[in-house]
Protein backbone atom coordinates (compact mmCIF):
# COMPACT_ATOMS: atom_id res chain seq x y z
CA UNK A 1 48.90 12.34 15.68
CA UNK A 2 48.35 9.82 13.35
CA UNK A 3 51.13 7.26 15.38
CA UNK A 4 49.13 7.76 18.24
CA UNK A 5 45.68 7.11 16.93
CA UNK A 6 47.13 3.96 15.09
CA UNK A 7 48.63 2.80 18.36
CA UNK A 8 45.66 3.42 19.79
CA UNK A 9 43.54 0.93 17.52
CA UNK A 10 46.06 -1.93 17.63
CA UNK A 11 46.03 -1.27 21.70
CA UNK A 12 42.24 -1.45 21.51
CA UNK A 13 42.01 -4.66 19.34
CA UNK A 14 44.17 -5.98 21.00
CA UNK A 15 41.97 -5.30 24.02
CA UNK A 16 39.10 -6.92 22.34
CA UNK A 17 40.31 -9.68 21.45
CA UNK A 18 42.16 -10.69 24.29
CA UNK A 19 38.07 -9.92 26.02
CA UNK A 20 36.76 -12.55 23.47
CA UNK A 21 38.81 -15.21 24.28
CA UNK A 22 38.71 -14.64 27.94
CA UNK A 23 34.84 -14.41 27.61
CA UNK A 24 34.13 -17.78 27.26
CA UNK A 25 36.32 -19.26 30.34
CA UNK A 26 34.87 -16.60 32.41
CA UNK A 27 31.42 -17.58 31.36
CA UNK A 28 31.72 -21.08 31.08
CA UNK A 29 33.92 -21.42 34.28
CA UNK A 30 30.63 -19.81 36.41
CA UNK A 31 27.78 -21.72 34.36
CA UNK A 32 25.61 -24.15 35.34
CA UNK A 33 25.05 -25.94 32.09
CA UNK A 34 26.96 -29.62 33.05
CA UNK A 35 25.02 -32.57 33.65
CA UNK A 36 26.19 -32.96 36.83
CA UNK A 37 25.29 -29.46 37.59
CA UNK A 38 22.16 -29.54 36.20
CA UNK A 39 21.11 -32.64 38.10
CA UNK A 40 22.72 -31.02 41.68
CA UNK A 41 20.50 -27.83 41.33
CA UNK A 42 17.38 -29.70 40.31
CA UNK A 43 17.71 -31.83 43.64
CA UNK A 44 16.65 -31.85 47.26
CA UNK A 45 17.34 -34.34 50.05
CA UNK A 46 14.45 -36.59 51.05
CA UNK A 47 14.47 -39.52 53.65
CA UNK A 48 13.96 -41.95 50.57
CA UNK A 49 17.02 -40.68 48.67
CA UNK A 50 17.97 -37.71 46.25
CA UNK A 51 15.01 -36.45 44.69
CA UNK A 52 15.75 -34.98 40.88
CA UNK A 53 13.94 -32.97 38.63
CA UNK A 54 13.37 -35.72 36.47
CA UNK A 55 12.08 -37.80 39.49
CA UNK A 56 9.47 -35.07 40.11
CA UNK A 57 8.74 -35.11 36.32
CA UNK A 58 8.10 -38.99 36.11
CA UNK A 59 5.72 -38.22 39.11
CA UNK A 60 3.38 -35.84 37.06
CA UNK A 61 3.40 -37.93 33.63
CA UNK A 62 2.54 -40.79 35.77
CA UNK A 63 -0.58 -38.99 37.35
CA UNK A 64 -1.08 -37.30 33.89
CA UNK A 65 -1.38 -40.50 32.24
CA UNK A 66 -4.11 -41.43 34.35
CA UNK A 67 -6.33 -38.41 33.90
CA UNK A 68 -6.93 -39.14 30.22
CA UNK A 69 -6.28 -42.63 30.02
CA UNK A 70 -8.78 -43.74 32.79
CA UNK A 71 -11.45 -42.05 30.80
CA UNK A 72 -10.08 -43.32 27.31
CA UNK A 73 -10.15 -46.66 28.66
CA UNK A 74 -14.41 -46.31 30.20
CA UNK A 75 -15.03 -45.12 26.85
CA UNK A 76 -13.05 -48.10 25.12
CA UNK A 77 -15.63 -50.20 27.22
CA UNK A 78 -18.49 -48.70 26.51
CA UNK A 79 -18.34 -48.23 23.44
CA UNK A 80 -16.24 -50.24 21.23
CA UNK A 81 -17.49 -52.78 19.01
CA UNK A 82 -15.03 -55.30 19.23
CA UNK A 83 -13.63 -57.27 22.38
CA UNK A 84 -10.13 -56.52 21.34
CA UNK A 85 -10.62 -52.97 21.71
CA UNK A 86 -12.67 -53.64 25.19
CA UNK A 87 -10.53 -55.60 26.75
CA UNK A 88 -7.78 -52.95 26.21
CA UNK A 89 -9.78 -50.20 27.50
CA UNK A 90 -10.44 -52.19 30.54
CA UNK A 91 -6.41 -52.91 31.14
CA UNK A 92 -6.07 -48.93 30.58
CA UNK A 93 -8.58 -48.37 33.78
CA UNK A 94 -7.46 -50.91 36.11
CA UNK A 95 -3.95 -49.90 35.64
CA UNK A 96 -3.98 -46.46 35.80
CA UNK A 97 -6.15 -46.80 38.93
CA UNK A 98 -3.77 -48.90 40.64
CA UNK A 99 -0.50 -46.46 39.13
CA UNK A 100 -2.79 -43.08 40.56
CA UNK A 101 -2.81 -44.75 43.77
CA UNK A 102 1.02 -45.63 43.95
CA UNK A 103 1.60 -42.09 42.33
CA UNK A 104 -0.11 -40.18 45.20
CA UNK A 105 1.01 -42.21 47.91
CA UNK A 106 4.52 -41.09 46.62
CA UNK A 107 3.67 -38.13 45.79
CA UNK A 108 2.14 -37.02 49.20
CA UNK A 109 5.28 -38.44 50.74
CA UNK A 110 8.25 -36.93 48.93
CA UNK A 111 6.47 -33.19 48.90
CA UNK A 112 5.30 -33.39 45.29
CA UNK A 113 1.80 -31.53 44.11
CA UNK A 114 0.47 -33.29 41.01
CA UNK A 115 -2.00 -31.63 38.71
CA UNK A 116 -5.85 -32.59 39.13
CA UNK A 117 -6.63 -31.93 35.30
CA UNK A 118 -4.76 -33.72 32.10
CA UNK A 119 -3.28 -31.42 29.89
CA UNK A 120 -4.73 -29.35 26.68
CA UNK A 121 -3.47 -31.56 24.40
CA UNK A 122 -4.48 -34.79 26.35
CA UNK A 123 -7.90 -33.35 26.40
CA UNK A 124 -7.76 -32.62 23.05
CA UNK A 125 -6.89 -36.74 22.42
CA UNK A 126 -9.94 -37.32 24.80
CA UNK A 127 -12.36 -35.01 22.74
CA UNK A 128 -11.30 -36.91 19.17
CA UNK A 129 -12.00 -40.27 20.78
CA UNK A 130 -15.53 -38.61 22.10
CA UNK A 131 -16.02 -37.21 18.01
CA UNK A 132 -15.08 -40.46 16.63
CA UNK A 133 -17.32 -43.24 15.72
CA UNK A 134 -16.84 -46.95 14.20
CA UNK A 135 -13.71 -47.95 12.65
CA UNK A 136 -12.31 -44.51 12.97
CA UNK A 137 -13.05 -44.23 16.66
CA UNK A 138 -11.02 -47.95 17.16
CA UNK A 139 -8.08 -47.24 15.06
CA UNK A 140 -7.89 -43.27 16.60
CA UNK A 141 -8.03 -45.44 19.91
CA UNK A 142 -5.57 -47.99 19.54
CA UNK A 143 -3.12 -45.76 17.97
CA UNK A 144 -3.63 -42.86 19.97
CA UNK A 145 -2.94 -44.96 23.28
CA UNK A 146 0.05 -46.92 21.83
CA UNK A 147 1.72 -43.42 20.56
CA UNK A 148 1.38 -42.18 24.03
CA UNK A 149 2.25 -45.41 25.67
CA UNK A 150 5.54 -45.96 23.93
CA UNK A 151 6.72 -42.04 24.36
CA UNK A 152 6.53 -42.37 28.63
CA UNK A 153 7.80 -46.22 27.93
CA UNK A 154 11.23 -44.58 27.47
CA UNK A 155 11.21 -41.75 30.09
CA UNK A 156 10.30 -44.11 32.84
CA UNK A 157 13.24 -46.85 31.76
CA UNK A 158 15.81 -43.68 31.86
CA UNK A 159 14.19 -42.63 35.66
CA UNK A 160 14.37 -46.17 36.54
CA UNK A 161 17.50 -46.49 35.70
CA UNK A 162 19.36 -43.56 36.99
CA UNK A 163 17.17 -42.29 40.31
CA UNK A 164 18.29 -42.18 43.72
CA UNK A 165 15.38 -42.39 45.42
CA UNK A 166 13.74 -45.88 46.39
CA UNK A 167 10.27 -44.42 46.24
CA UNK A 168 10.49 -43.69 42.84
CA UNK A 169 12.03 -46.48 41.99
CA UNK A 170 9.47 -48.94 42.53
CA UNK A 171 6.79 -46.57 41.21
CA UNK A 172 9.16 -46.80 37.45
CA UNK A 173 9.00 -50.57 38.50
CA UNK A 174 5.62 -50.64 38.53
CA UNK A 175 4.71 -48.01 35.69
CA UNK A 176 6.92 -50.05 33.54
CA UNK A 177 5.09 -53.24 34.21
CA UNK A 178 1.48 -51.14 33.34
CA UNK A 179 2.57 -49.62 30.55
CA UNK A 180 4.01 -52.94 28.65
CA UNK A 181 1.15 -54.57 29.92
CA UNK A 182 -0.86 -51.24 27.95
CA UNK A 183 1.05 -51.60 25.12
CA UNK A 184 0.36 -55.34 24.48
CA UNK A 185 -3.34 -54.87 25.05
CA UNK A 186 -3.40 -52.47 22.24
CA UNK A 187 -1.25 -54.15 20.20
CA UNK A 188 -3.45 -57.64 20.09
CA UNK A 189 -6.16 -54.65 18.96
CA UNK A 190 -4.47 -55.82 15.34
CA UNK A 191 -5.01 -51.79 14.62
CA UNK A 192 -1.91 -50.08 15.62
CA UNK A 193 -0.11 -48.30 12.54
CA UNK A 194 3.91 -49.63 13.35
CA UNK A 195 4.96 -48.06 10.16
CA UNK A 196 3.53 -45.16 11.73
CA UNK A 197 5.70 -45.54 14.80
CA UNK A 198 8.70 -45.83 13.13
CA UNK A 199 8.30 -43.02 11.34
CA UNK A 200 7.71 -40.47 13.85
CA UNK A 201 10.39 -42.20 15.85
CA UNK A 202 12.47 -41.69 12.62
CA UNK A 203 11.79 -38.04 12.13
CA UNK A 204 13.15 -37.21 15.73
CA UNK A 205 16.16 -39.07 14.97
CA UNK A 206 19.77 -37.07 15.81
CA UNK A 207 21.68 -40.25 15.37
CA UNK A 208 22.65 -42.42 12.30
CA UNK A 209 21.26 -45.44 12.48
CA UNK A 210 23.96 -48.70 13.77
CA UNK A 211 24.00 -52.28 13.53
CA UNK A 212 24.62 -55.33 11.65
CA UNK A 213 24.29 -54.61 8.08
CA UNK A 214 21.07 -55.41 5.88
CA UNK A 215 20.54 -58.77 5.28
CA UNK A 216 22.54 -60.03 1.74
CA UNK A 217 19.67 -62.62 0.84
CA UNK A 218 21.81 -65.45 1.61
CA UNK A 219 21.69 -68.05 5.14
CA UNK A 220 24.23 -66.44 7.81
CA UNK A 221 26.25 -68.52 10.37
CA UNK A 222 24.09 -69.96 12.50
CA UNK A 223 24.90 -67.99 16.21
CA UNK A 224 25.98 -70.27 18.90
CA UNK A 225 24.03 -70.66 21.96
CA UNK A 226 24.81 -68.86 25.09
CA UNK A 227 24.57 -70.18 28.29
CA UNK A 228 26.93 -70.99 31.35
CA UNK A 229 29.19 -73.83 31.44
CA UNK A 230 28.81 -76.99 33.29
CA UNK A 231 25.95 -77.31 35.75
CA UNK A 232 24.30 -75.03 36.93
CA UNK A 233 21.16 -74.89 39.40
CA UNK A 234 18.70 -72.10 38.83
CA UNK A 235 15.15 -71.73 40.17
CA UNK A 236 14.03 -68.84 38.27
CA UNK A 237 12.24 -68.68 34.92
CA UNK A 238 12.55 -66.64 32.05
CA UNK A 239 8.84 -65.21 31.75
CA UNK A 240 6.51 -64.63 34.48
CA UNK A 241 3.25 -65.76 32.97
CA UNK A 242 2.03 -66.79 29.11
CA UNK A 243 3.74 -64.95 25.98
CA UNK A 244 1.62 -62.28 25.40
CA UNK A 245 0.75 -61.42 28.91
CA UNK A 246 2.16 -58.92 31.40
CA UNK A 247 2.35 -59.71 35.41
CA UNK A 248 0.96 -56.84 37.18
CA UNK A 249 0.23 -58.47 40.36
CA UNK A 250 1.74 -56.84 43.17
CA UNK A 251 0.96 -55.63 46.76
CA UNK A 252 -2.12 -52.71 47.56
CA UNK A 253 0.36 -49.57 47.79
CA UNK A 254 1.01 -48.13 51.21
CA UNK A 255 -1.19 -44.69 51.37
């Protein structure tokens, strides 16, 4: 009796384990947890292109962006004592008006509902600016804004880079022309924290840093310029306007 039951437990453990290594080929052989797969189920077929999850996403943090940063910007204008600060809240407004026009028009065409409120914590933002006063009420601005600014900076580089659709890529063509044009303006503020910035950019780190290493103190090699050999004609010009100064200029969005 005692054979048998022993027989019986290897039999079984045996059983077992031969289950937990089959588990995870079963599982992961039916999962939907790859990239690719990911980015197949999150998509639907429009006349522009492939429209992704992430398309739709860049869609409603575009119009988002525009619900508290219109009314930021009105009460940067009215408000503020300094011209620095003004002028920046004026760039925020005519901006995000133009970008909420382009945003619906695509919107309305590829399906897409967008939200008609900004979120609790963007409200929250929009009721500290409305408590603030002074100093505080510029710096709480200007850092605020650039914060914000330079967290949807990268998300609409990474959309712009890797849609399929056409429709939203010009509107991450245009975004990204606002937003650096947003972030400038509240840079010349002279009140945004950077070490700040690269803190919070630090703490949500998963990578160690690379590069060159530190600087020893003493001259380096001077680099050699780059450029193409012989002659060569070119017509086009490294900056479109002053240093300093974002283009925005472009054509009334089709509605």
């Amino acid at each position: 009796m005692r054979h048998v039951n022993g027989t019986a437990l290897i039999i079984a453990a045996l059983v077992a384990t031969l289950g937990a290594i089959a588990f995870p080929v079963w599982s992961y052989a039916d999962r939907s947890g790859t990239g690719e797969a990911d980015l197949a189920a999150g998509t639907v077929p429009t006349r522009w292109g492939p429209l992704s999850a992430a398309d739709r996403d860049l869609l409603v943090k575009v119009r988002l962006a525009g619900l508290w940063e219109i009314p930021a910007g009105q009460q940067a204008v009215e408000r503020a004592p300094t011209e620095a600060v003004q002028e920046a809240g004026d760039h925020l407004i005519v901006g995000h008006t133009d970008l909420d026009k382009r945003v619906r028009s695509a919107a309305a065409q590829l399906g897409v509902e967008l939200p008609n409120q900004p979120t609790a914590q963007q409200q929250g933002w929009l009721d500290e600016l409305t408590e603030a006063s002074g100093e505080t009420y510029q710096r709480t601005f200007a850092n605020l804004l650039r914060a914000s600014h330079g967290k949807v900076f990268s998300v609409i580089a990474q959309v712009r880079d890797t849609t399929r659709n056409s429709l939203v890529r010009q509107l991450a063509t245009d975004s990204n022309q606002t937003v650096l044009d947003h972030i400038t303006m509240l840079e010349a503020t002279g009140l945004v924290d950077f070490d700040d910035i690269a803190n919070g950019a630090a703490a949500d780190a998963t990578a160690s840093p690379t590069g060159p290493p530190p600087p020893s103190g003493a001259a380096p090699p001077e680099a050699s310029p780059a450029g193409p050999e012989g002659e060569v004609s070119t017509t086009s010009r490294p900056s479109p306007g002053p240093p300093g100064r974002i283009d925005t200029g472009r054509p009334e969005p089709q509605m």
